[in-house]
C-alpha atoms as a PDB file:
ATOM      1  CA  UNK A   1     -48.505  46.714  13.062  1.00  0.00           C
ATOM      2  CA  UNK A   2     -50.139  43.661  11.909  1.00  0.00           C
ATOM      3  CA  UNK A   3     -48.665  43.340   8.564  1.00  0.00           C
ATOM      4  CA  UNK A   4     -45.273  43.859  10.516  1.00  0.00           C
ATOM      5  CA  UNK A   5     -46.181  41.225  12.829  1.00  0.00           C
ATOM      6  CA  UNK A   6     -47.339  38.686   9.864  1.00  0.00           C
ATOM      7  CA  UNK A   7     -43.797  39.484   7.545  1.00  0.00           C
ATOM      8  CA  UNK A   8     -42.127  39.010  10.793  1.00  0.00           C
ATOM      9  CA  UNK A   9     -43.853  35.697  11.041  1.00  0.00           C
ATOM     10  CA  UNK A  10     -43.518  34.183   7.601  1.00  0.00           C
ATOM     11  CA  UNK A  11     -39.338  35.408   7.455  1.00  0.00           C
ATOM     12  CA  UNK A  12     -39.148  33.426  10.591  1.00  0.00           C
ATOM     13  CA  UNK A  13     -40.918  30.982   9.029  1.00  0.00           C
ATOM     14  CA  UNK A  14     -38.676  30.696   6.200  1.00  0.00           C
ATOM     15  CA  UNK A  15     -35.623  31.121   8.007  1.00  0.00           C
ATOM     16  CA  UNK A  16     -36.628  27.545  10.296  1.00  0.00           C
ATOM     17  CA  UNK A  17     -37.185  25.907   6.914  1.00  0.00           C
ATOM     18  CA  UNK A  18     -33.872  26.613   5.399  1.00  0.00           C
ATOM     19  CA  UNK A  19     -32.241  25.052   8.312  1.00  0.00           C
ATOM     20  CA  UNK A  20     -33.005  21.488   8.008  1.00  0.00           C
ATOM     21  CA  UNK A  21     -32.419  21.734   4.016  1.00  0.00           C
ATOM     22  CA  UNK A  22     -28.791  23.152   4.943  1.00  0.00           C
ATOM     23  CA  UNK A  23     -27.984  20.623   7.466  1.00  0.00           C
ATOM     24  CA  UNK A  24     -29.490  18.182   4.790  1.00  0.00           C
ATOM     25  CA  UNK A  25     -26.856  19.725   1.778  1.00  0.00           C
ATOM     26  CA  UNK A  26     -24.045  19.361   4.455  1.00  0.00           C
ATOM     27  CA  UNK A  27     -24.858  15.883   5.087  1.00  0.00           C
ATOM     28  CA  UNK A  28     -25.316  14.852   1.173  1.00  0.00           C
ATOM     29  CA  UNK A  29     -21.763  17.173   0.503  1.00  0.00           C
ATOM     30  CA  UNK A  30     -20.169  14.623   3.179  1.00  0.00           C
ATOM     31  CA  UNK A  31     -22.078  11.356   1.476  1.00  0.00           C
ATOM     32  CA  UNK A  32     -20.618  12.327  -1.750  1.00  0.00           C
ATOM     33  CA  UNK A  33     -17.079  12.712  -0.767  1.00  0.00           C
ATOM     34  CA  UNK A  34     -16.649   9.330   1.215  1.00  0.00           C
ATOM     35  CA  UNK A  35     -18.014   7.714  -2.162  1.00  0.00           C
ATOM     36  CA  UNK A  36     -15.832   9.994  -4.145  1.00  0.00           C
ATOM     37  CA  UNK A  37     -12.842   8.520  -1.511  1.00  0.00           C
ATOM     38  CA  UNK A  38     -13.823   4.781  -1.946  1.00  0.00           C
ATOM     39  CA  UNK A  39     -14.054   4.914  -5.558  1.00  0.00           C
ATOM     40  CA  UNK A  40     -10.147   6.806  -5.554  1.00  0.00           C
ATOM     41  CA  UNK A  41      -9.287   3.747  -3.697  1.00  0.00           C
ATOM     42  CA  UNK A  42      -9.609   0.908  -5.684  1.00  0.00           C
ATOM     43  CA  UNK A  43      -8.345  -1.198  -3.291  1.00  0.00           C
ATOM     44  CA  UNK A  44     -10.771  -0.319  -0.431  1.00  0.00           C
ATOM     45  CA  UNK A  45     -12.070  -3.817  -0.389  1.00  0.00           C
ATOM     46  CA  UNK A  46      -8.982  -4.957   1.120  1.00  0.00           C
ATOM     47  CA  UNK A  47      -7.667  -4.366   4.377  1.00  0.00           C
ATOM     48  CA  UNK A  48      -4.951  -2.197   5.295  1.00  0.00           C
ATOM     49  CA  UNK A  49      -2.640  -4.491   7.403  1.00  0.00           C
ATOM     50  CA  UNK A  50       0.827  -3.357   8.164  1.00  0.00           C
ATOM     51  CA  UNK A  51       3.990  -4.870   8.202  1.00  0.00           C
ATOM     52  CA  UNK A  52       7.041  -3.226  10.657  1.00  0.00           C
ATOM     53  CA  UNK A  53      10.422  -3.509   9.044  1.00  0.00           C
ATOM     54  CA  UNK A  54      13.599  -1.696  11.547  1.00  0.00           C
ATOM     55  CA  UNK A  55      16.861  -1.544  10.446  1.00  0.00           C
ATOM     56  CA  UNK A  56      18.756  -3.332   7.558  1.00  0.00           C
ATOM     57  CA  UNK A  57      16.672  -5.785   6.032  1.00  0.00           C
ATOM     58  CA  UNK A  58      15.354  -7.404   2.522  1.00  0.00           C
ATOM     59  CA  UNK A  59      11.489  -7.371   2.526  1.00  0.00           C
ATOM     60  CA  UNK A  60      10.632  -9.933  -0.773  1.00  0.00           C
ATOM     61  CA  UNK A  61       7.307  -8.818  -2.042  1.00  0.00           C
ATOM     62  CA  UNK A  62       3.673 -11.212  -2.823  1.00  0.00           C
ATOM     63  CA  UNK A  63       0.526 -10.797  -2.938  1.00  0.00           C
ATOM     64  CA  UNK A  64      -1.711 -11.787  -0.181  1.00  0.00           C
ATOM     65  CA  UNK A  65      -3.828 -14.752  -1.175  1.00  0.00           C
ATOM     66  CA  UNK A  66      -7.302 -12.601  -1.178  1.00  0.00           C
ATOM     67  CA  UNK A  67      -5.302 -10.508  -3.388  1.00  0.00           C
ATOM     68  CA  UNK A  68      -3.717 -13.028  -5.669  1.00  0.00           C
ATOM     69  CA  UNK A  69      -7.382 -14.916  -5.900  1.00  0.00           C
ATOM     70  CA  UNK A  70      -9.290 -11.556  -6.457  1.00  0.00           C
ATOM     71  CA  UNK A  71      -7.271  -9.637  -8.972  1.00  0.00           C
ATOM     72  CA  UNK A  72      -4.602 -11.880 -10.456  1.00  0.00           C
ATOM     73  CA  UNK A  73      -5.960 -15.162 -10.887  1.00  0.00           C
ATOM     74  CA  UNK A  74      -6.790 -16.065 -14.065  1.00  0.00           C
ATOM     75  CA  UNK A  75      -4.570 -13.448 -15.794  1.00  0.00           C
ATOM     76  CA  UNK A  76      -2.183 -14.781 -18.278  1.00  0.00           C
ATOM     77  CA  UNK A  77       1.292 -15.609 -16.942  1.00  0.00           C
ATOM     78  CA  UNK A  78       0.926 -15.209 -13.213  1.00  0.00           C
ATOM     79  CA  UNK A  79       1.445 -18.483 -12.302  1.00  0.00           C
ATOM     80  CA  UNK A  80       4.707 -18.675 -13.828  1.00  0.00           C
ATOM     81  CA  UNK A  81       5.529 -15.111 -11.746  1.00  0.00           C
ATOM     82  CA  UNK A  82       4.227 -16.561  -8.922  1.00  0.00           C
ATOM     83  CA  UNK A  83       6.636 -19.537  -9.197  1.00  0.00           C
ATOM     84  CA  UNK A  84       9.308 -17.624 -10.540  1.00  0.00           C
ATOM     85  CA  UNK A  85       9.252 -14.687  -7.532  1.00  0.00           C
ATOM     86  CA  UNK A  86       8.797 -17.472  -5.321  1.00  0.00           C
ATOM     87  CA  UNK A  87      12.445 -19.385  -6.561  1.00  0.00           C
ATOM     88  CA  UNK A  88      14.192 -16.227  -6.436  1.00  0.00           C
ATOM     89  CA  UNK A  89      13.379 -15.404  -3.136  1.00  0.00           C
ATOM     90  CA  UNK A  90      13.971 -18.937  -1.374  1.00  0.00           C
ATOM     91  CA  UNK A  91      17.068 -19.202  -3.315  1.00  0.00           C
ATOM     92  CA  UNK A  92      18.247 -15.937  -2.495  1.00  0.00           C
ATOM     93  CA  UNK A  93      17.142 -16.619   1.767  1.00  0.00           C
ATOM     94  CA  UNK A  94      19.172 -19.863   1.422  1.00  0.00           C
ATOM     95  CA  UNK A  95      22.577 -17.701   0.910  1.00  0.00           C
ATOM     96  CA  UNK A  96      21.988 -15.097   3.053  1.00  0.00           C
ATOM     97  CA  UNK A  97      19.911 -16.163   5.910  1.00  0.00           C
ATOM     98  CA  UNK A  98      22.738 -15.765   8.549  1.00  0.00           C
ATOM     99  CA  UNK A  99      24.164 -13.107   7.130  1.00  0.00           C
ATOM    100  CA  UNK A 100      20.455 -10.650   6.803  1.00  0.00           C
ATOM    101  CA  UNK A 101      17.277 -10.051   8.316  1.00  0.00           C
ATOM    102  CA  UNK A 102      15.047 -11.145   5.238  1.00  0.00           C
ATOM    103  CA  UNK A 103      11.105 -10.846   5.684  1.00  0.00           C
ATOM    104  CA  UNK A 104       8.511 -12.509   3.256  1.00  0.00           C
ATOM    105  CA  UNK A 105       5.606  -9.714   3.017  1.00  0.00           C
ATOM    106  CA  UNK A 106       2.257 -10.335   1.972  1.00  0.00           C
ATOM    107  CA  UNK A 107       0.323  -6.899   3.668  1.00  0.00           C
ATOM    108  CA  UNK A 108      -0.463  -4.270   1.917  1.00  0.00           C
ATOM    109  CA  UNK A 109       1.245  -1.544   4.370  1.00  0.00           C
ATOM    110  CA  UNK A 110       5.199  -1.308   4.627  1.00  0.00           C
ATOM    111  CA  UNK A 111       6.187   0.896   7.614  1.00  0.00           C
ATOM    112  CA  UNK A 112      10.215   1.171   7.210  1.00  0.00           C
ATOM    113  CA  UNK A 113      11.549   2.607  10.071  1.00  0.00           C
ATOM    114  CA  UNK A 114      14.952   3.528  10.555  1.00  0.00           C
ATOM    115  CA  UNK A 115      17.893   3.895  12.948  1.00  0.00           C
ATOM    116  CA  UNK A 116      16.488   7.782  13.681  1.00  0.00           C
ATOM    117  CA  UNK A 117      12.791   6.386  13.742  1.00  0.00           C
ATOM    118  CA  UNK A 118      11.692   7.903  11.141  1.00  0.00           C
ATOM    119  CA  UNK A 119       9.089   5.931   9.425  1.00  0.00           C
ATOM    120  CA  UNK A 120       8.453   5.257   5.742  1.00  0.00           C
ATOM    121  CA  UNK A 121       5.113   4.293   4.780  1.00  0.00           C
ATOM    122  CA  UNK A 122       4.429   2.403   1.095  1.00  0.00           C
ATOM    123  CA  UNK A 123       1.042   1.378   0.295  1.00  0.00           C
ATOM    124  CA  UNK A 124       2.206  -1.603  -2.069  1.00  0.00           C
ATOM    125  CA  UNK A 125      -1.435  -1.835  -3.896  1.00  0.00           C
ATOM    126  CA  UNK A 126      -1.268   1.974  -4.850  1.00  0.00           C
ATOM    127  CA  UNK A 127       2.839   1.708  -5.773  1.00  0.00           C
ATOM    128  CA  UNK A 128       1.555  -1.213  -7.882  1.00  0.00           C
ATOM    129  CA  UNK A 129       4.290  -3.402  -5.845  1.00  0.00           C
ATOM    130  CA  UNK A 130       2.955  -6.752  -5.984  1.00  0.00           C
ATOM    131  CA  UNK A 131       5.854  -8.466  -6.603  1.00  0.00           C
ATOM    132  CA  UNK A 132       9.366  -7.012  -5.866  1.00  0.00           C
ATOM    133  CA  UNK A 133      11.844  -6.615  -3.266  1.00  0.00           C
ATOM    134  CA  UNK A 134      12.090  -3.419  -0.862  1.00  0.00           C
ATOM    135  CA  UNK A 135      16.069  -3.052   0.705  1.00  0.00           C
ATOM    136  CA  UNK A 136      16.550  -1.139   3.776  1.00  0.00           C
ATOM    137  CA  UNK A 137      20.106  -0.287   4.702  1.00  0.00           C
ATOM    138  CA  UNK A 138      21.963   2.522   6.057  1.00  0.00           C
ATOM    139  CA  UNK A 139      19.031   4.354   6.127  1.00  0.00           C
ATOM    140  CA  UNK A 140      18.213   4.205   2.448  1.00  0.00           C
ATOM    141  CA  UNK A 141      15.071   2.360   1.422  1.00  0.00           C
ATOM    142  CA  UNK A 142      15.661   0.599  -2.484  1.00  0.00           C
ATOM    143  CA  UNK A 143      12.949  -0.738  -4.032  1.00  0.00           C
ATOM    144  CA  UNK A 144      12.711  -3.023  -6.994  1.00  0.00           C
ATOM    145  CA  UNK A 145       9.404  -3.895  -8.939  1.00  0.00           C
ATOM    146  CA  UNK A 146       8.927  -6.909 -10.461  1.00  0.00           C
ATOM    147  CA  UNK A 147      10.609 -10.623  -9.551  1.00  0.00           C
ATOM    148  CA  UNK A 148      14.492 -10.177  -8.939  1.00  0.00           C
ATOM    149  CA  UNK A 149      16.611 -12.535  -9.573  1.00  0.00           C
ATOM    150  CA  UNK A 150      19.593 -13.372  -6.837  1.00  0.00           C
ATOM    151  CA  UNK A 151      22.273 -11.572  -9.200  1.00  0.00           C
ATOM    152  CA  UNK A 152      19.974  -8.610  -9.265  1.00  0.00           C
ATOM    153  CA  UNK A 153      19.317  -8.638  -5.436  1.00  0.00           C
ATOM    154  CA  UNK A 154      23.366  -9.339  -4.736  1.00  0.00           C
ATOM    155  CA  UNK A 155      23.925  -6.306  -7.273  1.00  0.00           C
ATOM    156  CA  UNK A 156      21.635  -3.640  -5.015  1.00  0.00           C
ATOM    157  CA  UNK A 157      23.133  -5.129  -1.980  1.00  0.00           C
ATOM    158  CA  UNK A 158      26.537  -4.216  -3.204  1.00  0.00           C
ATOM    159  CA  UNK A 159      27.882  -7.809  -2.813  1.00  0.00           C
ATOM    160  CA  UNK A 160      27.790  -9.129  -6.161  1.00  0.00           C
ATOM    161  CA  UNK A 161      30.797 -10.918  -7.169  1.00  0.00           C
ATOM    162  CA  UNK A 162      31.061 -12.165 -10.944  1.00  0.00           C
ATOM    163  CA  UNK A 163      34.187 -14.364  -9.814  1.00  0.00           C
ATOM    164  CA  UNK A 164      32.229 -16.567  -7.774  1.00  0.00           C
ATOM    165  CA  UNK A 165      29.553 -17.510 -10.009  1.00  0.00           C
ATOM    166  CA  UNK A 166      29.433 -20.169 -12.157  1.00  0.00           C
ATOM    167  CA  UNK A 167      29.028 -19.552 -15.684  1.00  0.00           C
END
């Protein structure tokens, strides 16, 4: 009975010191995947504002200054894409202010949302949208990397008309 009593002892024993050694796994197991999701993220550092964009609209694209002075500055170029995305888009504003809703966007998050409510969501950093234009009408989202000229915007718009520019 004793040698029962003592087995009985040390499995009990045993069993109380697994415990804190599984809870300790569990806890490690949940360590390593929020590391595992910050390093998938290379843009963790920055936050993850949104921007709300209903109905027809032209959303022009930039970075964020944090963004622009943490990951762009200094690489070869920008500047002139900078200044470039920046003509585009004011001369393209000038034309069709009264005529469009046309948003400037520096945050990360787009949320497009249209006439049903249904919402789009476009995490620019990940879609590697840092400059570019996103066009929302009729319920169908364009979007267009890169710095777009006025023809090119007026050509996804369906308005372009070669008879009225000047050559």
């Amino acid at each position: 009975m004793r040698t029962l009593y003592i087995v009985f002892t040390i499995l009990l024993l045993s069993f109380w010191s697994c415990k804190p050694e599984e809870k300790k796994n569990k806890e490690s197991e949940e360590v390593k995947k929020e590391v595992v999701k910050q390093v998938e993220d290379k843009f963790a550092s920055f936050p993850k504002d949104v921007f709300y964009a209903k109905d027809d609209c032209v959303l022009f694209l930039q970075p964020s200054k944090e963004y622009f002075n943490e990951k762009l500055k200094g690489e070869e170029g920008i500047e002139e894409v900078a200044s470039d995305a920046e003509y585009y888009a004011n001369e393209f504003y000038k034309t069709q202010k009264d005529k469009r809703k046309i948003y400037f966007v520096t945050q990360r998050i787009v949320a497009l949302i249209n006439s049903e409510n249904d919402t789009t969501l476009i995490d620019r950093y990940n879609k590697d949208l840092i400059y570019g234009a996103i066009i929302q009408q009729k319920d169908s989202v364009q979007i267009l990397e890169g710095v777009q000229t006025t023809i090119d915007l007026e050509m996804a718009l369906g308005i372009f008309d070669p008879k009225n520019k000047i050559n």
